[in-house]
PDB file of N, CA and C in Angstrom:
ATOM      1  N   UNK A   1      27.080 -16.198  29.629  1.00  0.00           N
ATOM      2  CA  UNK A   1      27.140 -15.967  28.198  1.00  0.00           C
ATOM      3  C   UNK A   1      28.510 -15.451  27.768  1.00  0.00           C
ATOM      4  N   UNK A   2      29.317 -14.422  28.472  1.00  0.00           N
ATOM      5  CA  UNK A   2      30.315 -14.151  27.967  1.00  0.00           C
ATOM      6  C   UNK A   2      31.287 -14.770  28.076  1.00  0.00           C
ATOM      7  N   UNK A   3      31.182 -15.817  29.367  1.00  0.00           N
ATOM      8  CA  UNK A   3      32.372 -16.824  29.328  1.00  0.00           C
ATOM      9  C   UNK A   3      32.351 -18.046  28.011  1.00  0.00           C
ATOM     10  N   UNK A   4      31.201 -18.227  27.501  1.00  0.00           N
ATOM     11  CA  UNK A   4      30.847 -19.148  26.400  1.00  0.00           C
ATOM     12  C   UNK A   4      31.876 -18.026  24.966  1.00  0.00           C
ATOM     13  N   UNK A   5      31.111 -17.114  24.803  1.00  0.00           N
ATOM     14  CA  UNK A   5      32.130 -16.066  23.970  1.00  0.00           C
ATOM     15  C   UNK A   5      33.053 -16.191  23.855  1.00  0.00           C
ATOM     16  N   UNK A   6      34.305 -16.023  25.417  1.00  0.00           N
ATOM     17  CA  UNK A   6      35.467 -16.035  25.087  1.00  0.00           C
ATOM     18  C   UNK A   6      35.612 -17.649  24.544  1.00  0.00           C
ATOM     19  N   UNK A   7      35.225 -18.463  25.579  1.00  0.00           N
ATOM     20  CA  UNK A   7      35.291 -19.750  25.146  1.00  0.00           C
ATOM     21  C   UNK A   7      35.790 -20.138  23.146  1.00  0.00           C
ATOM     22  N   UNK A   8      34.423 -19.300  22.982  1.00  0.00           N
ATOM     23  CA  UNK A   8      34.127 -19.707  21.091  1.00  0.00           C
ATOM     24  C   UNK A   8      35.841 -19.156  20.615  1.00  0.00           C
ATOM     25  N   UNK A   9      35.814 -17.613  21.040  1.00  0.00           N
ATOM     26  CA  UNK A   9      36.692 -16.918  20.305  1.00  0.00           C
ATOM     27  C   UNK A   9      37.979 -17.670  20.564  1.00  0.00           C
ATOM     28  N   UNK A  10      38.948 -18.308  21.572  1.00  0.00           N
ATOM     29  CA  UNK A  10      39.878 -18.858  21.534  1.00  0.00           C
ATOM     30  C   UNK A  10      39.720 -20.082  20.693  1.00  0.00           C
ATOM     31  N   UNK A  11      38.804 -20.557  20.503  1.00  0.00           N
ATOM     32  CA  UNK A  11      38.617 -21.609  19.378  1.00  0.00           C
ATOM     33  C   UNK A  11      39.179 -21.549  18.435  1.00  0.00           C
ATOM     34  N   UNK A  12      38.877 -20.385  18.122  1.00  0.00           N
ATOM     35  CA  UNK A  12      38.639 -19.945  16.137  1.00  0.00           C
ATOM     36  C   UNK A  12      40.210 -19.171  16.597  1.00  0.00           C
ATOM     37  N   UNK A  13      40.786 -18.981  17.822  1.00  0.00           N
ATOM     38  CA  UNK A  13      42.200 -18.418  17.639  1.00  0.00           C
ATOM     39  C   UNK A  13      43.349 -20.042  17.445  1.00  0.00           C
ATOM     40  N   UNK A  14      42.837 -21.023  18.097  1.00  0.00           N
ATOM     41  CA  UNK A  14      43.554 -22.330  18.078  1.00  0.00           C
ATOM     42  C   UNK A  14      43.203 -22.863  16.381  1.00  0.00           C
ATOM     43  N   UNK A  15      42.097 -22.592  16.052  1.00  0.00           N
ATOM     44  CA  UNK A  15      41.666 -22.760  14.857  1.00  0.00           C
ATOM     45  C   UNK A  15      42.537 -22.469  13.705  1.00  0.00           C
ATOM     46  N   UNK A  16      42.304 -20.891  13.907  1.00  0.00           N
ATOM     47  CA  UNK A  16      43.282 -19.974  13.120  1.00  0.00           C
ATOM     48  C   UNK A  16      44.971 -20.357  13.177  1.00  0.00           C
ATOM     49  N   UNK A  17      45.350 -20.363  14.231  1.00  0.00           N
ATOM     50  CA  UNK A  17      46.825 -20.856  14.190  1.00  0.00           C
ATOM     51  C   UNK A  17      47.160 -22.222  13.806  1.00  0.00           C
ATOM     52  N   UNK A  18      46.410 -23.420  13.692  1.00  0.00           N
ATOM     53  CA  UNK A  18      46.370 -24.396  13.047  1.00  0.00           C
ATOM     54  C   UNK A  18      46.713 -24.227  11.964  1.00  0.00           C
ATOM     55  N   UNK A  19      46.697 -23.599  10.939  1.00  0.00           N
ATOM     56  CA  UNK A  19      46.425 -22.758   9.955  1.00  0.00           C
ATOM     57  C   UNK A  19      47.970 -22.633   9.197  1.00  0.00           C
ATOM     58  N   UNK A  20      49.100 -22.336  10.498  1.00  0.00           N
ATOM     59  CA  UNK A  20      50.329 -21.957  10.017  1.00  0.00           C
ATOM     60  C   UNK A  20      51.314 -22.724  10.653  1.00  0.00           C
ATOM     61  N   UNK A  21      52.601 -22.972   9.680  1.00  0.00           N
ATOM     62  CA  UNK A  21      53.467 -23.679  10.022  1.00  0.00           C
ATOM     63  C   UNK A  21      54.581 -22.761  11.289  1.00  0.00           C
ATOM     64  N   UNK A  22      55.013 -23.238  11.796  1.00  0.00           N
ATOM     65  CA  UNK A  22      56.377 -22.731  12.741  1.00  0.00           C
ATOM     66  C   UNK A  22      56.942 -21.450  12.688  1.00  0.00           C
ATOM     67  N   UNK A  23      56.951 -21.756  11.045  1.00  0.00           N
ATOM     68  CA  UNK A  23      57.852 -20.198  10.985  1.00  0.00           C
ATOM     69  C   UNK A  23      56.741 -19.388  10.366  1.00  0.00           C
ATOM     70  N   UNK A  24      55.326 -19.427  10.856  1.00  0.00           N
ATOM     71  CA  UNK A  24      54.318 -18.365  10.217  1.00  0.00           C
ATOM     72  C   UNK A  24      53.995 -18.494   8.921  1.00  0.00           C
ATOM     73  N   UNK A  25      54.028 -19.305   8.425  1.00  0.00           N
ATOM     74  CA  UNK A  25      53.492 -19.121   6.805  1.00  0.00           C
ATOM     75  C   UNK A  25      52.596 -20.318   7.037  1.00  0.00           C
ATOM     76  N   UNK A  26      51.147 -19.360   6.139  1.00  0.00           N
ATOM     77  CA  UNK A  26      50.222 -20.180   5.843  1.00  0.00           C
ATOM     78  C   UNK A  26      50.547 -21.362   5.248  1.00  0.00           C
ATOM     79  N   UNK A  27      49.745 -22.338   5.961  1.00  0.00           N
ATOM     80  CA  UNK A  27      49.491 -23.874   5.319  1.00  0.00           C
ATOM     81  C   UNK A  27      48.807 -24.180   4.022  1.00  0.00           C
ATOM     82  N   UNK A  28      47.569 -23.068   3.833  1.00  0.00           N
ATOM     83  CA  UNK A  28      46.474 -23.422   3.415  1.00  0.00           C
ATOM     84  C   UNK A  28      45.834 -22.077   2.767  1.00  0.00           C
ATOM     85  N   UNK A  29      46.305 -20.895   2.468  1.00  0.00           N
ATOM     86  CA  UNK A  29      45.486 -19.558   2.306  1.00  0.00           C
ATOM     87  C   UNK A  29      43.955 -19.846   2.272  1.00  0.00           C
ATOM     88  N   UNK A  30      43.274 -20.063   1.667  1.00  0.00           N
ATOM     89  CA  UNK A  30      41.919 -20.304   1.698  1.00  0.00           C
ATOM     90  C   UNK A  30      41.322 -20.569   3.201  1.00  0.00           C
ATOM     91  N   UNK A  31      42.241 -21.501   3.997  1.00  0.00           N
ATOM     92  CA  UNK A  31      41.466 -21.576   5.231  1.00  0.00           C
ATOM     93  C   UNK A  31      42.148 -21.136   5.814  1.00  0.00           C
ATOM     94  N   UNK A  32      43.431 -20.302   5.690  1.00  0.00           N
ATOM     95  CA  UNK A  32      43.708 -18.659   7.109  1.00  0.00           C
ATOM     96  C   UNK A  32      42.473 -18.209   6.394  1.00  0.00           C
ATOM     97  N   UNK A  33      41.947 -17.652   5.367  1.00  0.00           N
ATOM     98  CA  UNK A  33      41.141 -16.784   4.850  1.00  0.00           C
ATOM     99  C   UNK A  33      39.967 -16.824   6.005  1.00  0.00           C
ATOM    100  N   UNK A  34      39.050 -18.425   5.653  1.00  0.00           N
ATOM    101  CA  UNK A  34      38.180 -18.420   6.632  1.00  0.00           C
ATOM    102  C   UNK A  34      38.290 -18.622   7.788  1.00  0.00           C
ATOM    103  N   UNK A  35      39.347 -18.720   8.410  1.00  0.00           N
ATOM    104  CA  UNK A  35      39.833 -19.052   9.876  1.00  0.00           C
ATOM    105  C   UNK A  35      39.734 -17.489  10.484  1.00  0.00           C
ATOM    106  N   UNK A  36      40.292 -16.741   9.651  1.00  0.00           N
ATOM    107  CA  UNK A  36      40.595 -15.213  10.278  1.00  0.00           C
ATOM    108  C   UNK A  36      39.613 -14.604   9.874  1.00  0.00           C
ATOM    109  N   UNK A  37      38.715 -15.007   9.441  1.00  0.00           N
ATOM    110  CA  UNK A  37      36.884 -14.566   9.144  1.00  0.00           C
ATOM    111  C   UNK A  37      36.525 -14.655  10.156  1.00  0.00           C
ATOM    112  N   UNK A  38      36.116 -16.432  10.596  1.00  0.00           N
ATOM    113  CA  UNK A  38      35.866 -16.652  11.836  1.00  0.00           C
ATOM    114  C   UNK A  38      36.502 -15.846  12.877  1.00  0.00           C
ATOM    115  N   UNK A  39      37.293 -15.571  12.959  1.00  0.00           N
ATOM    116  CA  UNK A  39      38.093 -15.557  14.306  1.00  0.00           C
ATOM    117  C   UNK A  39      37.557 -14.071  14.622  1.00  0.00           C
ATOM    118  N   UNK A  40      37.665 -12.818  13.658  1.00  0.00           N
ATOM    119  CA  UNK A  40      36.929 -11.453  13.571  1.00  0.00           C
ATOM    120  C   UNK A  40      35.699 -11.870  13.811  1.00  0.00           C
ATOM    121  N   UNK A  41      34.798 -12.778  13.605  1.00  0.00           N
ATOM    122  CA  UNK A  41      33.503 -12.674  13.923  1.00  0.00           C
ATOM    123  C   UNK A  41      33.564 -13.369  15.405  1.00  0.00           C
ATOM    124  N   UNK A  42      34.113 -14.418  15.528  1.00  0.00           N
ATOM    125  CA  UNK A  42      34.186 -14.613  17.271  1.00  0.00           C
ATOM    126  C   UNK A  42      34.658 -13.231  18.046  1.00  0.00           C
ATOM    127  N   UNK A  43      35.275 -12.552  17.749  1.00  0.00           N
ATOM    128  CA  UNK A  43      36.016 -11.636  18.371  1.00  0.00           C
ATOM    129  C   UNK A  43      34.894 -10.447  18.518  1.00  0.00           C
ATOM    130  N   UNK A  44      34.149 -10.247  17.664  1.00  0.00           N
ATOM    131  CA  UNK A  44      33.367  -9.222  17.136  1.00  0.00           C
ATOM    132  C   UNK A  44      31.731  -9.488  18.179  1.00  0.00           C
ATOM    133  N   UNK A  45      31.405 -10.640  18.269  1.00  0.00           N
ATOM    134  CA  UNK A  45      30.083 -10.698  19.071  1.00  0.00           C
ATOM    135  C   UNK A  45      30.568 -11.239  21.034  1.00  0.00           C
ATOM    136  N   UNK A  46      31.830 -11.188  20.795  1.00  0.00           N
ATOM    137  CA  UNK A  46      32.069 -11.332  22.511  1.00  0.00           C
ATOM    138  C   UNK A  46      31.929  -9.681  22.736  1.00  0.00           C
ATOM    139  N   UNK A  47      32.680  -8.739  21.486  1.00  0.00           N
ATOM    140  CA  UNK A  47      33.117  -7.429  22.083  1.00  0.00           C
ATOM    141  C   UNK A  47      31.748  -6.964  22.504  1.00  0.00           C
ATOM    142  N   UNK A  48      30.853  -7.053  21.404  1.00  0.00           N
ATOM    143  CA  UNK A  48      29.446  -6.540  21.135  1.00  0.00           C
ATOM    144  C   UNK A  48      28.798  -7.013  22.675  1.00  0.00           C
ATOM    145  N   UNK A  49      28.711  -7.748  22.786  1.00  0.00           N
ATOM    146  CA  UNK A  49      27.795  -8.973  24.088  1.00  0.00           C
ATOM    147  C   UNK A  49      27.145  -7.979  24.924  1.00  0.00           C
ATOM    148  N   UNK A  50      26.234  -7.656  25.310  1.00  0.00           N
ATOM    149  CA  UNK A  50      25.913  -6.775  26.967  1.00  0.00           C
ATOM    150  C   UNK A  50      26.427  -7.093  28.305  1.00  0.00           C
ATOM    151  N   UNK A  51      27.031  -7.209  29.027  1.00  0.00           N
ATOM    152  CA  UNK A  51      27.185  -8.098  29.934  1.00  0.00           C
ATOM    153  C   UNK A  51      26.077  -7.362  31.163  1.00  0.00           C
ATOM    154  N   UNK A  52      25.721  -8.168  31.741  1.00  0.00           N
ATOM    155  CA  UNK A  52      25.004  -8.850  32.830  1.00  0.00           C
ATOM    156  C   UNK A  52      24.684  -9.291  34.391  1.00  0.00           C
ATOM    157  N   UNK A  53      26.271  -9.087  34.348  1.00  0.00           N
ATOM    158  CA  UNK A  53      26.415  -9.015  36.043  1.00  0.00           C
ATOM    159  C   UNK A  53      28.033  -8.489  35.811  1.00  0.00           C
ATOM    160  N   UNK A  54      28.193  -8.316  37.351  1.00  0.00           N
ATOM    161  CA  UNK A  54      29.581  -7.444  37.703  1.00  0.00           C
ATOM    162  C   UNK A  54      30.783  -8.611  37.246  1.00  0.00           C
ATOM    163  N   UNK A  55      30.392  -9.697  36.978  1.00  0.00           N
ATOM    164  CA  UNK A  55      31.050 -11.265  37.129  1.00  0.00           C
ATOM    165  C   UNK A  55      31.710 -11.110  35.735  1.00  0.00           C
ATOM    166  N   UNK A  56      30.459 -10.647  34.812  1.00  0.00           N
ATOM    167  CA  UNK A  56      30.719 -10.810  33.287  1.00  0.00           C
ATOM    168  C   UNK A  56      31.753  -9.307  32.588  1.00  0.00           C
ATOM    169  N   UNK A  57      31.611  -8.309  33.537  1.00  0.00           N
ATOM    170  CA  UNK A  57      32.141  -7.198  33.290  1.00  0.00           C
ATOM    171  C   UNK A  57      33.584  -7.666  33.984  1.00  0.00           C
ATOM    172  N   UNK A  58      33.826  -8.300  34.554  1.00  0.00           N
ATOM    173  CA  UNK A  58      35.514  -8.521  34.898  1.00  0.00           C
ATOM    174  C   UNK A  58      35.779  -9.516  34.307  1.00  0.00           C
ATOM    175  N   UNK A  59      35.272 -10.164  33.596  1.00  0.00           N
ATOM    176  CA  UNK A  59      35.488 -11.386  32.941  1.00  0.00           C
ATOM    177  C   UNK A  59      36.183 -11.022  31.903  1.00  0.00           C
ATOM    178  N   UNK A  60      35.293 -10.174  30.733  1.00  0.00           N
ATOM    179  CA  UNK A  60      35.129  -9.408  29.610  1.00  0.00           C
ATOM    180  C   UNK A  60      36.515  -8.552  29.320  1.00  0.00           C
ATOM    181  N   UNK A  61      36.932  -7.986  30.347  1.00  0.00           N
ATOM    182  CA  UNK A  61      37.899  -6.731  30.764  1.00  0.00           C
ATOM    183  C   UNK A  61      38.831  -7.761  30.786  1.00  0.00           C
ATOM    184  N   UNK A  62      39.098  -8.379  31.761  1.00  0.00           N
ATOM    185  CA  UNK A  62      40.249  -9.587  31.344  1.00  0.00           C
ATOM    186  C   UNK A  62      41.008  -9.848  30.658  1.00  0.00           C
ATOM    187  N   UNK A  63      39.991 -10.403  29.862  1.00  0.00           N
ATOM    188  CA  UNK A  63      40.148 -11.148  28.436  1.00  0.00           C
ATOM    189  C   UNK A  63      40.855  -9.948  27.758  1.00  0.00           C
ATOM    190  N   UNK A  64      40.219  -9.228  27.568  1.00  0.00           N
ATOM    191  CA  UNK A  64      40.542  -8.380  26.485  1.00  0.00           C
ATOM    192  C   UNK A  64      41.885  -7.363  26.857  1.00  0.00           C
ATOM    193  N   UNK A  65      42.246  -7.472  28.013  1.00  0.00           N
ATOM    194  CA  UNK A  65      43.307  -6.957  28.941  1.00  0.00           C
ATOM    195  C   UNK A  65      44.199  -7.566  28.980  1.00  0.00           C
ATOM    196  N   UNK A  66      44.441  -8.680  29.175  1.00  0.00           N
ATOM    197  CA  UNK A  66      45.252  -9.739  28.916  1.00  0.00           C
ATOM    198  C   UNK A  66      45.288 -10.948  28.376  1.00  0.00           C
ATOM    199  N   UNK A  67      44.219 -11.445  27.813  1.00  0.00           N
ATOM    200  CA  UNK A  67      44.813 -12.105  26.595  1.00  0.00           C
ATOM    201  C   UNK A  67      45.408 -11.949  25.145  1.00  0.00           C
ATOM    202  N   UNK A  68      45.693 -12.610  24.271  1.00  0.00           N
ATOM    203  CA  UNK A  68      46.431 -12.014  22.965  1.00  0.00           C
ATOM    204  C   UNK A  68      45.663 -13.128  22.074  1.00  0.00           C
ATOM    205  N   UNK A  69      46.124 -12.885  20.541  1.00  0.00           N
ATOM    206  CA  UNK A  69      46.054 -13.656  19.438  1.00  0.00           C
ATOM    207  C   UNK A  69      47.424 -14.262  19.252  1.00  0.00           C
ATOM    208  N   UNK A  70      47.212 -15.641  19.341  1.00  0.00           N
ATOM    209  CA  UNK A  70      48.593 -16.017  18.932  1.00  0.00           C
ATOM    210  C   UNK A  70      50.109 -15.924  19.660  1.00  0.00           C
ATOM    211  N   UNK A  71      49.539 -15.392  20.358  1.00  0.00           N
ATOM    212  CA  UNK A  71      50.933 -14.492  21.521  1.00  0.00           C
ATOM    213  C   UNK A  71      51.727 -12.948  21.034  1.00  0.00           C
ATOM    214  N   UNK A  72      50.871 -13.077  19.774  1.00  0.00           N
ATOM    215  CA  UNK A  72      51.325 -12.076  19.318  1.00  0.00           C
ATOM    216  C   UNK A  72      50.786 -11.025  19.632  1.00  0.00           C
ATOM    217  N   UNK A  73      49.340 -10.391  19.145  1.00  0.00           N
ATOM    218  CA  UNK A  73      48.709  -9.560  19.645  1.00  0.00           C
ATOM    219  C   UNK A  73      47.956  -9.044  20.802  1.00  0.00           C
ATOM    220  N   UNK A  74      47.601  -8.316  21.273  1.00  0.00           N
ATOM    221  CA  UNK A  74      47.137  -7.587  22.305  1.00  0.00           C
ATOM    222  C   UNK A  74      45.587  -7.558  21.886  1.00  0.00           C
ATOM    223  N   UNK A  75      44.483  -8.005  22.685  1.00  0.00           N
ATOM    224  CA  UNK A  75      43.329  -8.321  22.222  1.00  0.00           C
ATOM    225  C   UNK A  75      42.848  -6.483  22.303  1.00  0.00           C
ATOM    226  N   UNK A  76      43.259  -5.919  22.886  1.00  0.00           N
ATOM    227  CA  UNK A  76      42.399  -4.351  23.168  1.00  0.00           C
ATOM    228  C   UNK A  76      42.906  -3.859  21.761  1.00  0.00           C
ATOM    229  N   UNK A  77      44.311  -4.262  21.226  1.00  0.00           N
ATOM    230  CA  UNK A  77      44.407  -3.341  19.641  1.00  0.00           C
ATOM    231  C   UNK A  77      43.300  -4.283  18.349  1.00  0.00           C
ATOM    232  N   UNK A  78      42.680  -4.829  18.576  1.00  0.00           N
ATOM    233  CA  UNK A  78      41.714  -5.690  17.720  1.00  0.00           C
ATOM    234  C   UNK A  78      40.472  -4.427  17.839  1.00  0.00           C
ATOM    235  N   UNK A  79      40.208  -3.652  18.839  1.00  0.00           N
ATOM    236  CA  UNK A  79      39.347  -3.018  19.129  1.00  0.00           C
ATOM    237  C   UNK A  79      39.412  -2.033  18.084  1.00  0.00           C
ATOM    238  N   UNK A  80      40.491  -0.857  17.714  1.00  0.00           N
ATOM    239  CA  UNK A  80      41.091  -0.275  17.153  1.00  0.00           C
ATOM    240  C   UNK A  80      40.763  -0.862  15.907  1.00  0.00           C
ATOM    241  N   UNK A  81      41.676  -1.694  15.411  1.00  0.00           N
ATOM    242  CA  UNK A  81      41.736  -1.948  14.006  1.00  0.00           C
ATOM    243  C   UNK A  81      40.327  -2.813  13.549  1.00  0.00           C
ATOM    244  N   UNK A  82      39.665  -3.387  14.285  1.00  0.00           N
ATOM    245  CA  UNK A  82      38.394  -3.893  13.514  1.00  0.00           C
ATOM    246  C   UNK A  82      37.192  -2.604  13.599  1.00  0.00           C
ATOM    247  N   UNK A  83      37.713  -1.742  14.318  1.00  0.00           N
ATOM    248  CA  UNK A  83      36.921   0.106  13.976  1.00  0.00           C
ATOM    249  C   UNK A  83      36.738   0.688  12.897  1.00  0.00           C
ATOM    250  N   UNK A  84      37.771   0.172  12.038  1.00  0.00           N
ATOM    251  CA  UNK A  84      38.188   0.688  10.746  1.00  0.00           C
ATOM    252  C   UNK A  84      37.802   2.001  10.582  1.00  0.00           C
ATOM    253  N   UNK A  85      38.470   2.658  11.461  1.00  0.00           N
ATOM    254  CA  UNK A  85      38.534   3.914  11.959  1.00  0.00           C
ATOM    255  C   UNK A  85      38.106   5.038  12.734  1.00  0.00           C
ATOM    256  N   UNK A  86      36.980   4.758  12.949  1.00  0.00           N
ATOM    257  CA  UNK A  86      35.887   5.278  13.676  1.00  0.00           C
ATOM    258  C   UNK A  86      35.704   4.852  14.842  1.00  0.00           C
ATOM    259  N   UNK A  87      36.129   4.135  15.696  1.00  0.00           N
ATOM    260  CA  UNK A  87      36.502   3.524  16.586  1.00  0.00           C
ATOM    261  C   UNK A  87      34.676   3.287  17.127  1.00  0.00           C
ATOM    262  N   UNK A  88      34.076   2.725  16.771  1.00  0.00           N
ATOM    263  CA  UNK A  88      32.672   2.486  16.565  1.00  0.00           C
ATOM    264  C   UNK A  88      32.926   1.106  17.354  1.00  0.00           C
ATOM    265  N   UNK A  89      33.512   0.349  17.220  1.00  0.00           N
ATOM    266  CA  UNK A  89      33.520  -1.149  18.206  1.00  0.00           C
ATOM    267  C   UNK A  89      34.400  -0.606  19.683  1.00  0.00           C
ATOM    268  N   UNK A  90      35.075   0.076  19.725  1.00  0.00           N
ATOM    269  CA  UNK A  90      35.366   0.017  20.853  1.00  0.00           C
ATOM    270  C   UNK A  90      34.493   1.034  22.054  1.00  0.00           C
ATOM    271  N   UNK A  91      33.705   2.055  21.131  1.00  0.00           N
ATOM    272  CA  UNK A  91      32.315   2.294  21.664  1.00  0.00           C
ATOM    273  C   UNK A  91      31.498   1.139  22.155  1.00  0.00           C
ATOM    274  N   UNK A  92      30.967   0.072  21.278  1.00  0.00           N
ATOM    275  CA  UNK A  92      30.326  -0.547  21.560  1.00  0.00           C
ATOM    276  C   UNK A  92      30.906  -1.784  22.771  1.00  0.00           C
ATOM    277  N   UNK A  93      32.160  -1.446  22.900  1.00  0.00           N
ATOM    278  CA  UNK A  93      32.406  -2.299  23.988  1.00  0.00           C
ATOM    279  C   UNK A  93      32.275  -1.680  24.971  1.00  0.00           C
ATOM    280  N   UNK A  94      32.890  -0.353  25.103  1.00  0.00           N
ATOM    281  CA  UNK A  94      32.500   0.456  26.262  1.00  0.00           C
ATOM    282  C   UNK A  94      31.210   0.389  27.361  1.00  0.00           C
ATOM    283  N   UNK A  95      29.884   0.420  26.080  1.00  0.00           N
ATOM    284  CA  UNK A  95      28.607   0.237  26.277  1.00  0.00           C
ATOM    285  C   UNK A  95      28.217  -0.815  26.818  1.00  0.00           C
ATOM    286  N   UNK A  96      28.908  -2.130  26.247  1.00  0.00           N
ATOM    287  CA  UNK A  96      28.410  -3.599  26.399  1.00  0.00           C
ATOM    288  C   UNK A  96      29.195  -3.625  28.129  1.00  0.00           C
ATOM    289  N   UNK A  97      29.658  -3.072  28.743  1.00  0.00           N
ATOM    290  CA  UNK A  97      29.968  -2.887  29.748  1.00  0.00           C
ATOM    291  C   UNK A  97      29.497  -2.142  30.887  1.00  0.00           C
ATOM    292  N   UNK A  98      28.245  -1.121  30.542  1.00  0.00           N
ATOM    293  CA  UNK A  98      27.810  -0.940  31.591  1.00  0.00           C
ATOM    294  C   UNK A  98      26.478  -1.604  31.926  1.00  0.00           C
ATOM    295  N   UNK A  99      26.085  -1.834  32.920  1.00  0.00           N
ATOM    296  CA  UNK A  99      25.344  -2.595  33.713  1.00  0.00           C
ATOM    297  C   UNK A  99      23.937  -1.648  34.376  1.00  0.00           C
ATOM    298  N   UNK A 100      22.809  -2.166  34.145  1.00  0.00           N
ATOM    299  CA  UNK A 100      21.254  -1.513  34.541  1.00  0.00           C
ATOM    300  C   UNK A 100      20.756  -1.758  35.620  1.00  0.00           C
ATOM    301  N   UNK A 101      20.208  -1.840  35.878  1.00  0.00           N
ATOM    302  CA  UNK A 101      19.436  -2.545  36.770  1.00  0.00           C
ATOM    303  C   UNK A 101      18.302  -3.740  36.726  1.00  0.00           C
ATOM    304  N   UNK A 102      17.409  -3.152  35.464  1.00  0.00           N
ATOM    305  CA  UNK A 102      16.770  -3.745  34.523  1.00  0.00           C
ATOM    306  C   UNK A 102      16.986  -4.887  33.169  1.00  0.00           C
ATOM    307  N   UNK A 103      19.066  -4.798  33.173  1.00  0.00           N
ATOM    308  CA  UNK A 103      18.909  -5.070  31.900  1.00  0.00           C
ATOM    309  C   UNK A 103      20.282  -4.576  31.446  1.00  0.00           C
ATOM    310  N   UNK A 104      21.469  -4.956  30.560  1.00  0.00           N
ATOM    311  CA  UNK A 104      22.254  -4.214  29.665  1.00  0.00           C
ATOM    312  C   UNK A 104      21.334  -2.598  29.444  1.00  0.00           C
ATOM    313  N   UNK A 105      22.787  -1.968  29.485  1.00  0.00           N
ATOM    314  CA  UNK A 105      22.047  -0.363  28.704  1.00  0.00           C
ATOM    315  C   UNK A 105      22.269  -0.595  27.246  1.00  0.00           C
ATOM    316  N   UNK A 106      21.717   0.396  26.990  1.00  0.00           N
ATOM    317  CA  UNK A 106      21.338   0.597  25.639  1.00  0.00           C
ATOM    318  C   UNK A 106      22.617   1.434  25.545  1.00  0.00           C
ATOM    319  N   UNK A 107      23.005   1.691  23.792  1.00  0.00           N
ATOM    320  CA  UNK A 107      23.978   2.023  22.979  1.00  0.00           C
ATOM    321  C   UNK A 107      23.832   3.469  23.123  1.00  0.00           C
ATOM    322  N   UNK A 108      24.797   4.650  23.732  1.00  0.00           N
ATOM    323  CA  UNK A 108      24.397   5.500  23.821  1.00  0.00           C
ATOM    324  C   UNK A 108      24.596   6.447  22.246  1.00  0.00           C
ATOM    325  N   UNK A 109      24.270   7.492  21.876  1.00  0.00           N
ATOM    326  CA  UNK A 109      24.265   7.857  20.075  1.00  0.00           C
ATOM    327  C   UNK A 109      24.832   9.255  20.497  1.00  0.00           C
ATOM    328  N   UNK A 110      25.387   9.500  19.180  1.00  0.00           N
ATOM    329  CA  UNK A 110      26.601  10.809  19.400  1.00  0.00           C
ATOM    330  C   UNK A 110      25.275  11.559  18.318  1.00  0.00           C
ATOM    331  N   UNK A 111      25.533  13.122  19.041  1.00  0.00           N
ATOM    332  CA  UNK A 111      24.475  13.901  18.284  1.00  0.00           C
ATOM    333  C   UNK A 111      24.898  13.955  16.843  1.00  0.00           C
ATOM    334  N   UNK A 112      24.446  14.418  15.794  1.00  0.00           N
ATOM    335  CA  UNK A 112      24.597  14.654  14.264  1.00  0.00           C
ATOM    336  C   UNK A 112      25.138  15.958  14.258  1.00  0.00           C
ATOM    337  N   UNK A 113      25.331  16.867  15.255  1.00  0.00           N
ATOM    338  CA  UNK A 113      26.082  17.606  14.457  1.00  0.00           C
ATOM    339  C   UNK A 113      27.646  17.679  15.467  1.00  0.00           C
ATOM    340  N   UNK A 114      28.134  17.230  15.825  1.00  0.00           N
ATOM    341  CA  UNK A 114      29.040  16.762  16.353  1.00  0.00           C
ATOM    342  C   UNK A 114      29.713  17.387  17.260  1.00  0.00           C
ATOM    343  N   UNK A 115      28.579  17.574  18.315  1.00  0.00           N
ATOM    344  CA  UNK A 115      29.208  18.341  19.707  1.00  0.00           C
ATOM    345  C   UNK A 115      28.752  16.802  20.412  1.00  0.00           C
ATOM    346  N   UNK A 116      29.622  17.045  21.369  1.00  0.00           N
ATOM    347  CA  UNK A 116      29.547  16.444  22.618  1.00  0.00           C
ATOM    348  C   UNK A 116      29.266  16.600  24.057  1.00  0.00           C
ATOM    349  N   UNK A 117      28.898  17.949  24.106  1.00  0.00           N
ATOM    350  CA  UNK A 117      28.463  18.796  25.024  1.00  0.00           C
ATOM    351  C   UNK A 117      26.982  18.907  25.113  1.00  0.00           C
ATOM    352  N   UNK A 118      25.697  18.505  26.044  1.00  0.00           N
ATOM    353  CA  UNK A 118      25.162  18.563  26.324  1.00  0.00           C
ATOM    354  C   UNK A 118      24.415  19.558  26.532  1.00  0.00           C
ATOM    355  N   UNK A 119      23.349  20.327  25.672  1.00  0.00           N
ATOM    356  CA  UNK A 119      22.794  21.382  25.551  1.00  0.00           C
ATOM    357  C   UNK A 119      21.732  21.387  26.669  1.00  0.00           C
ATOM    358  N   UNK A 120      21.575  23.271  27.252  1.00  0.00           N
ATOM    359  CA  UNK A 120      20.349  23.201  28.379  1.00  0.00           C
ATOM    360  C   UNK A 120      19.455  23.781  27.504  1.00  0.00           C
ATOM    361  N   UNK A 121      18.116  23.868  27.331  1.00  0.00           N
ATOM    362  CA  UNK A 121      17.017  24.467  26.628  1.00  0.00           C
ATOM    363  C   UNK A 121      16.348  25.397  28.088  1.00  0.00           C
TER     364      UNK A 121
END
């Protein structure tokens, strides 16, 4: 599954760069618009994905380790800036990375009042 992911997401990155002439200027604004829609949403359900075996967790890491957008960007700062601040996706990649026995784990949740320290009763 996650090799299909990256698969999609370089799509919508060949997609997206279709998009612009040589020297970077849009061809078409309307379709960078939806090209770089797409391309955040390809980008967005590979990060999300659970992975599954040890295969898909080095796969995943990879990608996102060394591949780029365009040659330009660094796929791990996509993590960051599609956070829009809260760094809430790159949590969820964290997560989508560890491995059960049973199964992807589940999303772990930060308490509400905002310790991180683990209380004994």
């Amino acid at each position: 599954m996650i090799s299909d992911l990256i698969t999609a997401h370089r799509s919508t990155v060949l997609a997206d760069e279709a998009n612009f002439d040589d020297e970077g200027n849009p061809l078409d604004p309307a379709a960078v618009e939806a090209s770089e829609k797409a391309e955040r949403e390809a980008f967005t359900r590979l990060v999300r994905e659970k992975c599954r075996a040890h295969t898909e967790v080095q796969e995943k890491v990879d990608y996102l380790v060394n591949g780029t957008i365009g040659r330009r960007s660094l796929l791990l700062e996509y993590l960051f800036e599609y956070s829009e601040g809260d760094l809430g996706l790159l949590g969820e990649f964290l997560c989508s990375l560890i491995l059960k026995a049973n199964g992807p784990a589940e999303a772990a949740t930060s308490p509400s009042h905002g310790s991180t320290n683990p209380t004994k009763d």
